[in-house]
C-alpha atoms as a PDB file:
ATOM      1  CA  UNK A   1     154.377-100.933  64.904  1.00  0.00           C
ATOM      2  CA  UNK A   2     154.291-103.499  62.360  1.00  0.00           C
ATOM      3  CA  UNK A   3     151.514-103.087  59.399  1.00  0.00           C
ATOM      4  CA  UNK A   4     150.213-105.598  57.196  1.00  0.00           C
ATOM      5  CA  UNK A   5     150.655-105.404  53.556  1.00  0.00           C
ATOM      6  CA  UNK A   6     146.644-104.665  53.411  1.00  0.00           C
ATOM      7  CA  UNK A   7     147.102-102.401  55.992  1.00  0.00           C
ATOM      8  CA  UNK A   8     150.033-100.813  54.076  1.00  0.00           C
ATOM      9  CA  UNK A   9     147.877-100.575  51.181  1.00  0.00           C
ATOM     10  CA  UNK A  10     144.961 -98.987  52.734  1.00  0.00           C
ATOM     11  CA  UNK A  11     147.302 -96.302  54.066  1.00  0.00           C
ATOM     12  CA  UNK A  12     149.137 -95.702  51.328  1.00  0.00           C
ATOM     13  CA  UNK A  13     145.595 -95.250  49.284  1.00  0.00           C
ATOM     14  CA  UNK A  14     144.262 -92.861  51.799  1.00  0.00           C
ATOM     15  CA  UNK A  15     147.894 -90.786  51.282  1.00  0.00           C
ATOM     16  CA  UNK A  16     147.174 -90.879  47.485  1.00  0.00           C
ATOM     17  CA  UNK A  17     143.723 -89.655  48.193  1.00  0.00           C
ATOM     18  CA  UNK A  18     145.351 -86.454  50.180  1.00  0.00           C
ATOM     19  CA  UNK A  19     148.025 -85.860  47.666  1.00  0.00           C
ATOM     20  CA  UNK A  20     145.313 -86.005  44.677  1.00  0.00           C
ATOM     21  CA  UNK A  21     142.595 -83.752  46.402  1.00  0.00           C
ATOM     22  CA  UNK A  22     145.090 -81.161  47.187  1.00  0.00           C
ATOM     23  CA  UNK A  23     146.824 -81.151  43.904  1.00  0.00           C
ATOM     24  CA  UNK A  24     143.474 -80.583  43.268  1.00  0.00           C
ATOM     25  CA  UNK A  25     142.553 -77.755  45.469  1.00  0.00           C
ATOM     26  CA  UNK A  26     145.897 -76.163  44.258  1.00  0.00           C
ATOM     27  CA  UNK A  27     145.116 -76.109  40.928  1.00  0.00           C
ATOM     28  CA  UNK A  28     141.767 -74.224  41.727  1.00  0.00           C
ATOM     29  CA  UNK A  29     143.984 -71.616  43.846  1.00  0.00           C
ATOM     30  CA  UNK A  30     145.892 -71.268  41.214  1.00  0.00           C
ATOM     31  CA  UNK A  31     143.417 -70.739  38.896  1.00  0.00           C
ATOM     32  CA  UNK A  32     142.176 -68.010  40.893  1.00  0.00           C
ATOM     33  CA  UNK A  33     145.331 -66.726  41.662  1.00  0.00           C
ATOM     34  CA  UNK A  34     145.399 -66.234  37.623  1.00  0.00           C
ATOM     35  CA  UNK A  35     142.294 -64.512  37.659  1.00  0.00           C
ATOM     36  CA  UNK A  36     142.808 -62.084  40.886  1.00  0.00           C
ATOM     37  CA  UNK A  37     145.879 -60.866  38.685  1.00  0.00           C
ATOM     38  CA  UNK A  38     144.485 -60.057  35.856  1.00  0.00           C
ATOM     39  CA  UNK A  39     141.436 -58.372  37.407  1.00  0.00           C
ATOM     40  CA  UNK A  40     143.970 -56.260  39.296  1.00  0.00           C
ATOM     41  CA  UNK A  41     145.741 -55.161  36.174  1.00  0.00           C
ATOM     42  CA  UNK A  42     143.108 -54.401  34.880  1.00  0.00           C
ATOM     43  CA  UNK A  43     142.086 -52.078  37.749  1.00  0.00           C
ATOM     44  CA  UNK A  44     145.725 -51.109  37.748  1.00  0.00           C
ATOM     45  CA  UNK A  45     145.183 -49.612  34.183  1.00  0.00           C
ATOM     46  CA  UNK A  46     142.068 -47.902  34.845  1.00  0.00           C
ATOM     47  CA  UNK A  47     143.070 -46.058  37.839  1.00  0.00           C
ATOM     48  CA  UNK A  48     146.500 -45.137  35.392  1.00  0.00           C
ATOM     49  CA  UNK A  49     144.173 -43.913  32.835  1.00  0.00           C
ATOM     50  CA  UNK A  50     142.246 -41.692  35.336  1.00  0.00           C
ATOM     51  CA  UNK A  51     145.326 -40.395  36.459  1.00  0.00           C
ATOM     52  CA  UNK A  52     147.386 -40.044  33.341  1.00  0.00           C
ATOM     53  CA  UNK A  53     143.971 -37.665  31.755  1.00  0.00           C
ATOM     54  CA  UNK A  54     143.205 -36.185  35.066  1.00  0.00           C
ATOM     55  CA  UNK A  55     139.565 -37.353  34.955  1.00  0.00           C
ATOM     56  CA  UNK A  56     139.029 -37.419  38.873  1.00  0.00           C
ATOM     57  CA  UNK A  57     140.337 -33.787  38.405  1.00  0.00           C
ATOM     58  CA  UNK A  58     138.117 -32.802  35.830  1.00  0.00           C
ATOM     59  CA  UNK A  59     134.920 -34.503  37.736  1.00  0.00           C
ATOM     60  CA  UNK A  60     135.674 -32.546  41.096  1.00  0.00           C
ATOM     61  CA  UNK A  61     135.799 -29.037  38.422  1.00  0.00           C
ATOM     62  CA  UNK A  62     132.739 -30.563  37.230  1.00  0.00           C
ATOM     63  CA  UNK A  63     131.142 -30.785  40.751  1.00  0.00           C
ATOM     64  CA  UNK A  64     131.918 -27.824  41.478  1.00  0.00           C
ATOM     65  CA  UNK A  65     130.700 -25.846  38.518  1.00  0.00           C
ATOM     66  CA  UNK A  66     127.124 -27.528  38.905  1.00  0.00           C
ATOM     67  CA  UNK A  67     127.137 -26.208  41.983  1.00  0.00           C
ATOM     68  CA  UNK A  68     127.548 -22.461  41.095  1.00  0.00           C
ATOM     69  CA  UNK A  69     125.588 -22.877  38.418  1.00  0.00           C
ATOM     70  CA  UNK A  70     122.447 -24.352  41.049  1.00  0.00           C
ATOM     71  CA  UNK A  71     123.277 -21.009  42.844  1.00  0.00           C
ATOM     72  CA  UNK A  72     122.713 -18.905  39.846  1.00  0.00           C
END
């Protein structure tokens, strides 16, 4: 298929207009990306602090000691 030099152009724009919209798209996923990650380590370092001082531990002793202490 032969295309005019209009034509050409026309298709050519309409690739540019992909390329730039997902460029743009990927910048926003990568954006988020960015964010997702640090959102995780931060979760990452709260769950390591609960673990490191034993707090779920210490809540379930907790629970459990409010509940003889109901029964007395």
């Amino acid at each position: 298929m032969i295309y005019s030099e209009k034509e050409l152009n026309l298709i050519k724009k309409n690739y540019e207009d992909k390329l730039n919209k997902l460029q743009q798209e990927n910048k926003l996923k990568e954006k988020e990306v960015k964010l997702l990650k640090a959102q995780n380590k931060q979760k990452d370092e709260v769950i390591k602090d609960l673990d490191k001082y034993n707090y779920r531990g210490q809540c379930e002793s907790l629970k459990l000691e409010n509940q003889e202490l109901k029964k007395s």
